[in-house]
Structures are given as C-alpha cells and as structure tokens.
Protein backbone atom coordinates (compact mmCIF):
# COMPACT_ATOMS: atom_id res chain seq x y z
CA UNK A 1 63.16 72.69 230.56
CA UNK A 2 65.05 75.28 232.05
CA UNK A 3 66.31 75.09 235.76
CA UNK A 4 67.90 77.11 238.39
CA UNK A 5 71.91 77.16 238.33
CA UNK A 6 73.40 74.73 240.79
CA UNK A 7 76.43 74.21 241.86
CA UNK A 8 77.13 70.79 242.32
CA UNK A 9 80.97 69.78 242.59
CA UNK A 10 82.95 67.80 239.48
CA UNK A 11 86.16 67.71 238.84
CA UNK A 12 88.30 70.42 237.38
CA UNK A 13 87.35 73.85 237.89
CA UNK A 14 84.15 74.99 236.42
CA UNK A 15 85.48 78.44 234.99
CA UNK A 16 87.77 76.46 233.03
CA UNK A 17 87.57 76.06 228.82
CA UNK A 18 87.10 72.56 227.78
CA UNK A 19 87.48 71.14 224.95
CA UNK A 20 86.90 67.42 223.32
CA UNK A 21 85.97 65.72 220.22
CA UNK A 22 82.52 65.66 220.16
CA UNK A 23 82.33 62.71 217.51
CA UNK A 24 83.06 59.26 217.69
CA UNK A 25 87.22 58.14 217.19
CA UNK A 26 87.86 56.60 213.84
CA UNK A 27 87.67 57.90 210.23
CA UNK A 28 83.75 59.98 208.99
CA UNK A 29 83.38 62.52 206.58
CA UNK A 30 83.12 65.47 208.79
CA UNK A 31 84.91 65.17 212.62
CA UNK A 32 83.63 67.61 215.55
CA UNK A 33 85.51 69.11 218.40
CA UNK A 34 83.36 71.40 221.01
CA UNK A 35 84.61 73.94 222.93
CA UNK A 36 83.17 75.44 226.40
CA UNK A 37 83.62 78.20 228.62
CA UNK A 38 83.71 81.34 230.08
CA UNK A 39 85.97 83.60 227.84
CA UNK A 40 86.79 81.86 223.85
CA UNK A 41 88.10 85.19 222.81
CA UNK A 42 91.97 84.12 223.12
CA UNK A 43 91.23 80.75 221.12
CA UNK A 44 88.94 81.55 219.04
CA UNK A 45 90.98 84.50 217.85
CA UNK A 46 94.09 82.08 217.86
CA UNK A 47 92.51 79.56 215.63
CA UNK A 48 89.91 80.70 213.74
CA UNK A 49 91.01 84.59 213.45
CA UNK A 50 88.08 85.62 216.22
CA UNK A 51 84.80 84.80 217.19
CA UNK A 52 82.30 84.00 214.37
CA UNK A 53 79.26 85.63 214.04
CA UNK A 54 76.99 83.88 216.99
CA UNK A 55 74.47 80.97 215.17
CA UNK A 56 75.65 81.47 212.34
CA UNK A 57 77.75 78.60 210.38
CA UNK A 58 81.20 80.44 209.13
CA UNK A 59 83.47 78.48 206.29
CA UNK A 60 86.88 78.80 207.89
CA UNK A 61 90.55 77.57 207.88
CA UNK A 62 91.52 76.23 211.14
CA UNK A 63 94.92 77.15 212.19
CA UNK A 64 98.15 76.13 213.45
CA UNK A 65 100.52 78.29 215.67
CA UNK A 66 102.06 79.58 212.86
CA UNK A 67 99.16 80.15 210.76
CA UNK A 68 99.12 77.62 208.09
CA UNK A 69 95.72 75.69 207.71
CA UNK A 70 95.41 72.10 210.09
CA UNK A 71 91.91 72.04 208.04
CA UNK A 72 88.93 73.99 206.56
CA UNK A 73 85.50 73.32 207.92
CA UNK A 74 82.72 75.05 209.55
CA UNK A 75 82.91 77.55 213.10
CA UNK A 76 79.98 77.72 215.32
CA UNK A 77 79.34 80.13 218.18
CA UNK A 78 76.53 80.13 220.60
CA UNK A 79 77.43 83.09 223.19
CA UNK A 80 76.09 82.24 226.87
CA UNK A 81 73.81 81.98 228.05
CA UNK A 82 71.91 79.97 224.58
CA UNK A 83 73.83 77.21 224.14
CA UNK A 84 74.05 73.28 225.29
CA UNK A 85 76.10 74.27 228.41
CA UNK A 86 74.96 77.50 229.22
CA UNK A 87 78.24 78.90 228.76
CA UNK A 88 80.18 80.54 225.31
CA UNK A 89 80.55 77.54 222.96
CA UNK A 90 82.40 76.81 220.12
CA UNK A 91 82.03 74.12 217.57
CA UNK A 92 84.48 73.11 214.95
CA UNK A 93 83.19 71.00 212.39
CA UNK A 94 85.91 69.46 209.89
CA UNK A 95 87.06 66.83 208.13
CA UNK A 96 86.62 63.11 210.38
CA UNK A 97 89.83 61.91 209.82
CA UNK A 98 91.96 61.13 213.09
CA UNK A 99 95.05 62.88 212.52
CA UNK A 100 92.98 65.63 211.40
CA UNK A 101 90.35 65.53 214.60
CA UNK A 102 93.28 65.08 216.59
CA UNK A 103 95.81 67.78 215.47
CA UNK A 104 92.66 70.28 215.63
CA UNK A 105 92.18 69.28 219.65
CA UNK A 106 95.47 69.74 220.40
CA UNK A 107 95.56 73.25 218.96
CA UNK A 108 92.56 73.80 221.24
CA UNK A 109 94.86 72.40 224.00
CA UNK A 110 98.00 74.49 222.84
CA UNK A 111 95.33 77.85 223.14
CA UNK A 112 94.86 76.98 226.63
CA UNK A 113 91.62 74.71 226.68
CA UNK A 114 91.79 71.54 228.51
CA UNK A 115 90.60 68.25 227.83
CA UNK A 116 86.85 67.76 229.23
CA UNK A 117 86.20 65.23 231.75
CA UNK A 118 83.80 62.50 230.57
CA UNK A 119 80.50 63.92 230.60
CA UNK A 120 81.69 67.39 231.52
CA UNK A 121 79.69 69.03 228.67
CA UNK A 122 76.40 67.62 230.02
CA UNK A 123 77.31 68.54 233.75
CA UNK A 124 77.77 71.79 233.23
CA UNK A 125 74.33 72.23 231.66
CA UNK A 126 73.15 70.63 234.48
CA UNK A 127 75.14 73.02 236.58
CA UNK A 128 73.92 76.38 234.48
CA UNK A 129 70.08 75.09 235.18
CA UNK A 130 69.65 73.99 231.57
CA UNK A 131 68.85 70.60 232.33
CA UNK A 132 67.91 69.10 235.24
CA UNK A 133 69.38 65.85 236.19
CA UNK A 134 67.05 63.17 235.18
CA UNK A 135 67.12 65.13 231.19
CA UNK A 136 71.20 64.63 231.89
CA UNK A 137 71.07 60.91 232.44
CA UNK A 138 68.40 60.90 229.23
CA UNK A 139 71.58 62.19 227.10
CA UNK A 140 73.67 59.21 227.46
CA UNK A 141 70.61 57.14 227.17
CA UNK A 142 69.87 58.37 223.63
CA UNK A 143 73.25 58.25 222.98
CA UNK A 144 73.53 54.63 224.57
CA UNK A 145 69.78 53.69 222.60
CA UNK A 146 70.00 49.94 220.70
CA UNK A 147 66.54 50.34 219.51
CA UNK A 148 63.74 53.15 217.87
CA UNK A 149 61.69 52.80 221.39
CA UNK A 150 64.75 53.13 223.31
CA UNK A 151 65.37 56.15 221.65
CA UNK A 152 61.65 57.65 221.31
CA UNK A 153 61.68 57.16 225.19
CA UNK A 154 65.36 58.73 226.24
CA UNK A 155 64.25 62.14 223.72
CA UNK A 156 60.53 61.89 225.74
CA UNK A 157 62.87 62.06 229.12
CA UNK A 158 65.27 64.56 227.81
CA UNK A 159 62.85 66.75 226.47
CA UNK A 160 61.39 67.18 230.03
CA UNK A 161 58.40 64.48 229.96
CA UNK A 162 59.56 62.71 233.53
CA UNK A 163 60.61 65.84 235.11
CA UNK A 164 57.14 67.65 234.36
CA UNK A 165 55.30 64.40 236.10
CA UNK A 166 57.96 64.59 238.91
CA UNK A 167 57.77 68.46 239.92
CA UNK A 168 53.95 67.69 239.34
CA UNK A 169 53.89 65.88 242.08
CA UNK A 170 56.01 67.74 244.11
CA UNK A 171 54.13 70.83 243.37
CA UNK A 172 51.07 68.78 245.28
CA UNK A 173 53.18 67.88 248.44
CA UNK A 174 54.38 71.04 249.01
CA UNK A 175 50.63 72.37 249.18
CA UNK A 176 49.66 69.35 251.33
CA UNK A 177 52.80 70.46 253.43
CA UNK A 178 51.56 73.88 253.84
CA UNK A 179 48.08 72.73 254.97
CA UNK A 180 50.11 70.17 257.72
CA UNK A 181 52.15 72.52 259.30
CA UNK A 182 49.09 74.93 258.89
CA UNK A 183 47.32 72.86 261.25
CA UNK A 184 50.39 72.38 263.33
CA UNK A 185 50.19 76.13 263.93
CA UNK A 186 46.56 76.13 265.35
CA UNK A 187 45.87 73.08 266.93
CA UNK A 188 43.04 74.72 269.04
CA UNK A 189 41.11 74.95 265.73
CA UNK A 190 39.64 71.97 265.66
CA UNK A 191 36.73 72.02 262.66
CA UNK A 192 39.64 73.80 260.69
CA UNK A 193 42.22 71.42 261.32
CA UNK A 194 39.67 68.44 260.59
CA UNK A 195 38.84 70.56 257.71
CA UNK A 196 42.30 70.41 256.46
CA UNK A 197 42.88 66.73 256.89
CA UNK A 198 39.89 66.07 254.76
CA UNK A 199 42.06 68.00 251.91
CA UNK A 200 45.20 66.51 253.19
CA UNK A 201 43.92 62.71 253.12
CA UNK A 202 42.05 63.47 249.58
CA UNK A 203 45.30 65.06 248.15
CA UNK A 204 47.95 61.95 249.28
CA UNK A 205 45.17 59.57 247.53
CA UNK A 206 45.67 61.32 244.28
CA UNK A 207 48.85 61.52 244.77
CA UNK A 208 49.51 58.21 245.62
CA UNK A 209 47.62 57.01 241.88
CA UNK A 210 49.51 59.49 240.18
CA UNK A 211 52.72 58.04 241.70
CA UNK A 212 51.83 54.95 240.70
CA UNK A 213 51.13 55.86 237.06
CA UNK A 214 54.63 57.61 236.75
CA UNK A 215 56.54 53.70 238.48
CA UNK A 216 54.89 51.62 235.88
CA UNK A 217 55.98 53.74 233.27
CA UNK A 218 59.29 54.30 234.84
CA UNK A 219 59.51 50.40 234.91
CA UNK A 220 58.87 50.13 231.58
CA UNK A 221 61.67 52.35 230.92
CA UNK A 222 64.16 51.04 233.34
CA UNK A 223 63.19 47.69 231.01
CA UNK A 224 63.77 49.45 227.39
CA UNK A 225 66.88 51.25 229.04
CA UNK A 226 68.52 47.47 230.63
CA UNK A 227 67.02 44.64 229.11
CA UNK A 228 66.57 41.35 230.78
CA UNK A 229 69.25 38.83 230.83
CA UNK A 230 67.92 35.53 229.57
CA UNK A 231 69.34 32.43 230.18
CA UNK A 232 69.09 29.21 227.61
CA UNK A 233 69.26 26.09 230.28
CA UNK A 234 68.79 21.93 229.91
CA UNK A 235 70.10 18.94 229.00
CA UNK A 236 73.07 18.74 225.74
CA UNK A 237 71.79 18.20 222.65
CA UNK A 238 68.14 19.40 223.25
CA UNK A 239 68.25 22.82 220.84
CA UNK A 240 69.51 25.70 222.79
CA UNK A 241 71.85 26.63 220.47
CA UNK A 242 69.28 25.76 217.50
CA UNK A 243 66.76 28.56 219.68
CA UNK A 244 69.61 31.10 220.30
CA UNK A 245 69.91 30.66 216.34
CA UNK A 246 66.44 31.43 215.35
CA UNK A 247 65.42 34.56 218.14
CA UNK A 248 68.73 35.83 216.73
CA UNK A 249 67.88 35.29 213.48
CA UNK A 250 71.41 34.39 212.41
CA UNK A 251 73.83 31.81 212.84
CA UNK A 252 75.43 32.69 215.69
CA UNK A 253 76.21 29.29 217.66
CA UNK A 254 77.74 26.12 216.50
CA UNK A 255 74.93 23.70 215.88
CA UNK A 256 75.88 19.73 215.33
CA UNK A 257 74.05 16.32 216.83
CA UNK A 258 77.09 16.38 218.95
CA UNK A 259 76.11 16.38 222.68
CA UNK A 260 78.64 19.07 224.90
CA UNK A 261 79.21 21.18 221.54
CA UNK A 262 78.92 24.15 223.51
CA UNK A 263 81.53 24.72 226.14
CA UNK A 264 81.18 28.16 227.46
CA UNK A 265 78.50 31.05 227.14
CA UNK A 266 77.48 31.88 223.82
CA UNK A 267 75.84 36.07 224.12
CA UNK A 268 73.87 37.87 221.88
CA UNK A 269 71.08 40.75 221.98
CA UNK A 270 68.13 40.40 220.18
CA UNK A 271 65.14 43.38 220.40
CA UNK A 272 61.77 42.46 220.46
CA UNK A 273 59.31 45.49 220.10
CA UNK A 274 62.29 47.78 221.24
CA UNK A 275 62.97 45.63 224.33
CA UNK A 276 66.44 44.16 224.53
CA UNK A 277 66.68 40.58 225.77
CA UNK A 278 70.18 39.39 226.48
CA UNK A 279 70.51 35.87 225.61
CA UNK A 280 73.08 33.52 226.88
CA UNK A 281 73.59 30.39 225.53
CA UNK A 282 75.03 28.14 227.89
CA UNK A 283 77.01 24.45 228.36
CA UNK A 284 74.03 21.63 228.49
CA UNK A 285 73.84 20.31 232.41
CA UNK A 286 74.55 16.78 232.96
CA UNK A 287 77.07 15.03 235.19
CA UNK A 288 80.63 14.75 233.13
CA UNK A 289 83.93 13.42 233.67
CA UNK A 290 85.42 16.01 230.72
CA UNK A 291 87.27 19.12 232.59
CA UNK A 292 86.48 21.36 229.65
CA UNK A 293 82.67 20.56 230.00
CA UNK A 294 82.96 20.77 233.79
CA UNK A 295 84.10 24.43 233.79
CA UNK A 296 81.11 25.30 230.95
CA UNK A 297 78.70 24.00 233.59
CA UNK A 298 79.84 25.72 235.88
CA UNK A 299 79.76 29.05 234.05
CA UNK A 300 76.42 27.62 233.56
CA UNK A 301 75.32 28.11 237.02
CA UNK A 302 76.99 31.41 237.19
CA UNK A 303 74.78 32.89 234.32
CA UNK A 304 72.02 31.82 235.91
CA UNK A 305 72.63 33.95 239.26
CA UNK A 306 72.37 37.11 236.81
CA UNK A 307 69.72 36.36 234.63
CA UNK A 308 65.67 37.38 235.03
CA UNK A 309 64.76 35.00 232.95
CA UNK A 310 65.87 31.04 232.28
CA UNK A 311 64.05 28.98 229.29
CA UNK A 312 64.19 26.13 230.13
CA UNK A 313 64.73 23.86 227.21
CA UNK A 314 62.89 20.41 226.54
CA UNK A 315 63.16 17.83 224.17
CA UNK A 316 58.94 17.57 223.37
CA UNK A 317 59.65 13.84 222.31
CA UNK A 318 60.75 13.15 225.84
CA UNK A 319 58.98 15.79 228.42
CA UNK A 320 59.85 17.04 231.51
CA UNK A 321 61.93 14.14 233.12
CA UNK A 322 64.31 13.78 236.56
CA UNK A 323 66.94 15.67 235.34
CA UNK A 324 64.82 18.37 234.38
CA UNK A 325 63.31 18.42 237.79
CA UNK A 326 66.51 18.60 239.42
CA UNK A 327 67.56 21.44 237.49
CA UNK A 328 64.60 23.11 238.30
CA UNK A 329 65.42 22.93 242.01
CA UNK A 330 68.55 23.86 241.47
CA UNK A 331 67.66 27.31 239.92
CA UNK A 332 67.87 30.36 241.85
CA UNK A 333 65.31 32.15 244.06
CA UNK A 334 63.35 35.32 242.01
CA UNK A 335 64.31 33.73 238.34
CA UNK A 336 61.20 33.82 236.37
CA UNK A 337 61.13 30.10 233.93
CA UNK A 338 59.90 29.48 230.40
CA UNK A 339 59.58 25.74 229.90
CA UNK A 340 60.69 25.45 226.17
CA UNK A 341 59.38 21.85 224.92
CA UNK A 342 61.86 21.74 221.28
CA UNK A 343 61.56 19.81 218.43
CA UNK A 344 58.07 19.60 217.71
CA UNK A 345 58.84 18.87 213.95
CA UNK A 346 60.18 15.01 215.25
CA UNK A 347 57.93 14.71 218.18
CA UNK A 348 54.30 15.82 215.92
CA UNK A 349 53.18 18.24 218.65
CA UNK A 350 51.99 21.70 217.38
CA UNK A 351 53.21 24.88 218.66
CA UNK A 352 51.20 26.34 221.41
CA UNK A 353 51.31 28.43 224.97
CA UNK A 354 50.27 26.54 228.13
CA UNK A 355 50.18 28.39 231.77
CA UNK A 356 53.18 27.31 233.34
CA UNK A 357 54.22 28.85 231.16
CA UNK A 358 54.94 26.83 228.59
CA UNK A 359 56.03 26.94 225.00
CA UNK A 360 55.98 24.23 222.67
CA UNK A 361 58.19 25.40 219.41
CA UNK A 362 60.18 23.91 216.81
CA UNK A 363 63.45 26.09 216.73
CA UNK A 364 64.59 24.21 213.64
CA UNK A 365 60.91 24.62 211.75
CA UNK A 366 60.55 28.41 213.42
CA UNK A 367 57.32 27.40 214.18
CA UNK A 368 55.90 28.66 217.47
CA UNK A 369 59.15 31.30 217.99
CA UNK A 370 56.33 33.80 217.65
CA UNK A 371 54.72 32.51 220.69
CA UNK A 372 58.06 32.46 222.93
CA UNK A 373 59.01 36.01 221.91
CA UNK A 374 55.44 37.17 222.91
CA UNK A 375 55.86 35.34 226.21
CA UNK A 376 59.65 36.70 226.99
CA UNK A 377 57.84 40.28 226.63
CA UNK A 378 54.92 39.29 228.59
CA UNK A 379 57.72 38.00 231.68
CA UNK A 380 59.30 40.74 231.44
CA UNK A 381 56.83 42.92 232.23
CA UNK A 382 56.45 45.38 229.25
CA UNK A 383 53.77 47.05 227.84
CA UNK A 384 53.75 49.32 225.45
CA UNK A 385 53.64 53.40 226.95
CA UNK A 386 52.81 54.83 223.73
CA UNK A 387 53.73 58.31 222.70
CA UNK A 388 54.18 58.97 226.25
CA UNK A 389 57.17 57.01 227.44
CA UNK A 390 60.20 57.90 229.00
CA UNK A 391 63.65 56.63 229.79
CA UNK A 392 64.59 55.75 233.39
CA UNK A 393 66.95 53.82 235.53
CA UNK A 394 67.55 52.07 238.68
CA UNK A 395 67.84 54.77 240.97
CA UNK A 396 64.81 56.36 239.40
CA UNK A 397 62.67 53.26 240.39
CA UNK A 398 64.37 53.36 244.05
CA UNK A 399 63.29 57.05 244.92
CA UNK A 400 59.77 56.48 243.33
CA UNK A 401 59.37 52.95 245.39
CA UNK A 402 60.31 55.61 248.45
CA UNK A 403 58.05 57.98 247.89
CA UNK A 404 55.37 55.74 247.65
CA UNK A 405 56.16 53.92 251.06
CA UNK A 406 56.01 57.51 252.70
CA UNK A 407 53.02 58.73 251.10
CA UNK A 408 51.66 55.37 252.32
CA UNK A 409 53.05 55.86 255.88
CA UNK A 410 51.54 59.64 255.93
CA UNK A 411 48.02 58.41 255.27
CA UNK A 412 47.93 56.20 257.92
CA UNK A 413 49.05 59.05 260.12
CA UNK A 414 45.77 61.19 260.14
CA UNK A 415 45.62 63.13 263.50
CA UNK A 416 49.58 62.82 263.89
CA UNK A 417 50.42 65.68 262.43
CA UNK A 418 54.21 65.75 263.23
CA UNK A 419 54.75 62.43 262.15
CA UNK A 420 52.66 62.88 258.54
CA UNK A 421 54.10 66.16 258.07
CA UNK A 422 57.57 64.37 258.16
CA UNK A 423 56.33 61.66 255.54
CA UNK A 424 55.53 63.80 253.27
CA UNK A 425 58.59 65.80 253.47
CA UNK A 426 60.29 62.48 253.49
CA UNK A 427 58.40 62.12 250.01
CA UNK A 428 59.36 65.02 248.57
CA UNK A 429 62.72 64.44 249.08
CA UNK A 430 63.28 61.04 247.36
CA UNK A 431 61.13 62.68 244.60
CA UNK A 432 63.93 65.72 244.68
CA UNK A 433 66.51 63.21 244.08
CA UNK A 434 65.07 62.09 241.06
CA UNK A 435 65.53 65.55 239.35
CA UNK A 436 68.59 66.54 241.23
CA UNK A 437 67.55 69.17 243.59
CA UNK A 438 68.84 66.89 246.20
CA UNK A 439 71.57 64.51 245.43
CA UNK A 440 74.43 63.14 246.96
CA UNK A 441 77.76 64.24 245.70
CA UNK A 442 79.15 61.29 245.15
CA UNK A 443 75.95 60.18 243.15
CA UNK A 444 76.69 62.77 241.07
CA UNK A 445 80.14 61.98 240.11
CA UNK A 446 79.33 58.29 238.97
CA UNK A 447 76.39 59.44 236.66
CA UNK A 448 78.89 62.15 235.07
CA UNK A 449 81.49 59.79 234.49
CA UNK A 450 80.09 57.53 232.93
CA UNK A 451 79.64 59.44 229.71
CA UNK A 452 81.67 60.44 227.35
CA UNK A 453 84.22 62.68 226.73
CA UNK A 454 82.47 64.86 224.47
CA UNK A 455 79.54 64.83 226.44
C-alpha cells in the first residue's frame, strides 16, 4: 500500500548509502548483504564492475580493491523508485560463510557505504511512502513470528489489511467533520443543521461498531504477537513440574517425589493454536527454614506480578485446603486463576472442566491436558480471526481504546457542535497514530530500533 513520502527524523543522514547483511550471522549456504541509496554508481562499479541490469539476477565476482574475487554470487538492482526502500538498491547474494559475508560488507564500507542503523532499511520505506507505519512494525513481526498464525497475521498487517480498516475509518470522520464544521458555519439554519446531526449521530454509530470490530481483532493480534505469561503456583510436590512437562511435551523440568526440587523458575513456550503461552514453573510455596528455597519463593512471588495467568495447582486427593486459600489471597489484583486439581490417576477422579474454572487432569496420565489447554485459550481471550487477521501491538490497542472514548464523548455531544467537532478530530488523530501520519518522534525511534540491522 503505497503512501505519501514523509520525513520523519532517524539517525544518520537519509541521503546516505547503507549497507548491512541482510541474513542472519553464522554459517548458510548463500549469505546476503543489501545495499541502499541515492547514487550506487561508485560501488557498484567498484565491486561488481557497474550496475547490473535492473531485476534482473547477474552471476558475478565480487571484488576486492585490487580486483581479485572476495566471492562469486548473484547482483541485484532495483533502481528507485521500485524497490523495498524506495531508493536504488543493491543486493549481493553469496556464499553464507562469515568471513565471506563479512569481508563482502566491508568492501561495501571501503566504497563508501555505511553500516545501516537497526531497522534503517524498513524506515526508509516508511520514509519514501512505501509503507506506512503499522505495515513497518508488521516486518519485524513476521520476522519475530514463533508460530504459522503469527505469521499468517503479521503478512495480513504488512500487506495493508489494518491500514485499509484504519484509513476506512478515517475516511468516515473526516466526512462527519465536514458536516460539523458545516453546521458550525450556518448556525441560523436550523432544519439543515438538525438535518446534519441526524447524518452526524447515524455516521459515529457505525463508526463506533466498526471500531469495535477492528479492537477485538487487534486484541487478538496483540495476543498472537505477545503471548500470555502463565504462571505454575501451589504447594511442593503437587505436579507443577509434572504439568510444565506434559503442555511442553518434553522433559524439560526435573521431576522426583522430592518436595522443594525446584528452586528457581523453570521457562518454556509452548503454542497452542498459534497462541504462545509462556510458562513458568516456579519454587512450591510453603513456609521453609532452607535459604536456597527461601529465595525460589520469593522469585515465586515475583513471577506472579508479571503473569496473566496463574494455575493454580492441586493435589485432587487432598482439595483445596488452608494453604491453598492463603495463596489465593495472596495473589495479585487483575491475575486471571485456573484451579488445576493433579493426580487424578491416584485420587480416581476423571478429568473434567468446572466453572471456577476448574480443571481436573492427570499430568502424569495426560488425561484431561486437552481440557486445560482449551481453557488457557479460552482465558486468554482468543478466538480464532480467520483469513482475516492481523498483527498488532500495544500501542495499537491504546490509540484504538482512544478513539473509541472520543467517538463516545462526540455522541453525547449532539447540539454542541464545538465540543463534538473536537472529539472527532480528537478521534482521528489517535487513529492517525496508528498508521503514522501523526507520531511522536521519539515513538518513532524506539519502533526503528528495535529491528535489525538488515532491516
């Protein structure tokens, strides 16, 4: 989706050639270093004996100062204003070692390139208009992607899908603007300007469900995008290393009839239907004299503070008991619990779901994991988007949650026309912010850096 050039500020300056390795550090069997900017001429002529023929893929030596070969590989030029950055680029595809990769940036380097800033590549096609910002952030989410819906979603997002719903909905304010200050302009006009806030009031209704469509779906992406934190919380010995175990599906905790075997926080990601739950496994709470133990439960309490989600495990022989109750009280305000109710292979209960909720599971067995992993997705709020997903973040949700509080604001403002035509401008701009046509500098710079070099 092509946009207007901006001219946003990042470091370096913008007229400059950059160059980085595009691929990742380590050995592969071919390497990539990209090249971008106003004049390649000099370097290209330098390195590869002159610009290749543009799109098309040119077998080539690569070359040192004094002309023998640092490799042979493949030259790609894409003149401006058709390429990734919307300036000349240059793509050198060799062989992945990393003497290789590296001895082929440095001639770039030597040929008066320098080194991109993380995310430079990106930011400049956000700068030339050929992406706007929310497609930007969807490149280091695809890049970032730990499962196929992840991904599906950030290529939905960077192929426009979010920005078309936002300027959608920007296209509507600005007409319900235009009818505001319309009516602004001839107040004497009564039946018109009744006439108009008929339109107006219909128009910030639809907009308002529309808005609404685009945060749940933004939620849902802001959920494939994070994850949710889970916490693994009770008494010693009562399976939580035994559940981490069988949701990862591997051993990855220590598991004995020891009570206190595990002394600090155990992590691991597991994906259920694309949706990344963080698990921490964590010391068992009880009161101790041991110092090691101490500090575990401590770090204990400290996981907690960051996690969405705490299952809270049982033993199902025993039930919820004092202890239990106290740690419930203890948790913190906002955490959503599971009550886990383990072992159901000693105690004879069968797995099932209870509202509560409730799980009752055999993490030993695997019997009734089924039934937790469909209730961690159901807490965490996902549902499935379909072929129409996309990616989003934080800030995304933020500006949306805006937007909506001053469309709200504006309806209730019917017959204050000053007042609703600043909601709705108010609207507009957290919508802007979304897509970049109004973002703080400083915004800016932390989405950019955070990247890659070679992106």
């Amino acid at each position: 989706m092509a946009q207007a050039a901006r001219n946003p500020p990042m470091p370096g300056n913008k007229a400059d050639v950059i160059a980085a390795l595009a691929t990742p550090a380590g050995r592969g069997g071919i390497g990539v270093v990209r090249v971008s900017g106003g004049d390649l001429a000099v370097l290209a002529r330098g390195l590869v004996g002159g610009l290749p023929r543009p799109r098309y893929a040119r077998h080539t030596a690569f070359l040192d100062a004094s002309g023998a070969p640092i490799d042979q590989g493949i030259a790609l030029y894409f003149p401006a204003p058709h390429s990734f950055t919307g300036e000349h680029v240059l793509e050198l595809q060799g062989h992945g070692g990393p003497a290789v990769m590296q001895a082929l940036l440095a001639r770039c380097l030597e040929l008066g390139a320098r080194l991109a800033e993380p995310g430079e590549f990106t930011y400049r096609a956000y700068a030339n208009g050929k992406l706007d910002l929310a497609q930007a952030e969807s490149v280091a989410d695809l890049i970032d992607a730990s499962s196929a819906e992840a991904a599906r979603s950030a290529l939905h997002s960077l192929s426009g899908e979010f920005s078309r719903r936002i300027q959608g909905m920007q296209a509507r304010l600005t007409e319900l603007r235009m009818r505001v200050e319309a009516s602004l302009d001839f107040p004497e006009e009564e039946d018109v300007v009744e006439a108009e806030q008929v339109k107006v009031r219909a128009g910030i209704a639809e907009t308002l469900q529309q808005l609404a469509g685009v945060l749940a779906a933004a939620r849902q992406g802001a959920l494939l995008r994070d994850g949710v934190q889970v916490a693994l919380i009770g008494q010693p010995n009562v399976g939580k290393s035994s559940l981490m175990n069988a949701l990862a599906g591997q051993e990855v905790a220590i598991v004995t009839d020891i009570a206190g075997t595990t002394r600090d926080a155990l992590r691991q990601e597991i994906h259920i239907e694309g949706v990344g739950f963080h698990l921490v496994d964590t010391a068992g709470l009880r009161e101790t004299a041991d110092t090691v133990e101490q500090m575990g439960i401590a770090r204990t309490w400290a996981a907690l503070e960051k996690a969405g989600i705490a299952l809270l495990l049982v033993d199902s022989q025993h039930g919820l008991g004092e202890q239990e109750r106290a740690i419930i009280a203890r948790l913190p305000q906002g955490i959503t619990r599971i009550t886990v109710h383990n072992k159901t292979d000693l105690s004879g209960e069968h797995s099932r779901m209870e509202p509560g909720p409730e799980v009752w599971l055999s993490a030993k067995s695997g019997e009734g994991i089924d039934l937790l992993r469909a209730e961690l997705l159901r807490t965490a709020g996902w549902q499935p988007a379909g072929e129409g997903g996309f990616m989003a973040r934080q800030r995304h949700l933020d500006a949306l949650a805006r937007a909506e509080s001053r469309l709200q604001a504006a309806q209730t403002l019917a017959g204050r026309l000053e007042l609703q035509a600043e909601e709705l401008r108010l609207a507009q701009e957290a919508l802007s912010e979304i897509t970049g046509e109004l973002t703080p500098d400083d915004l800016l710079g932390e989405i950019f850096s955070r990247f890659c070099i070679g992106k």
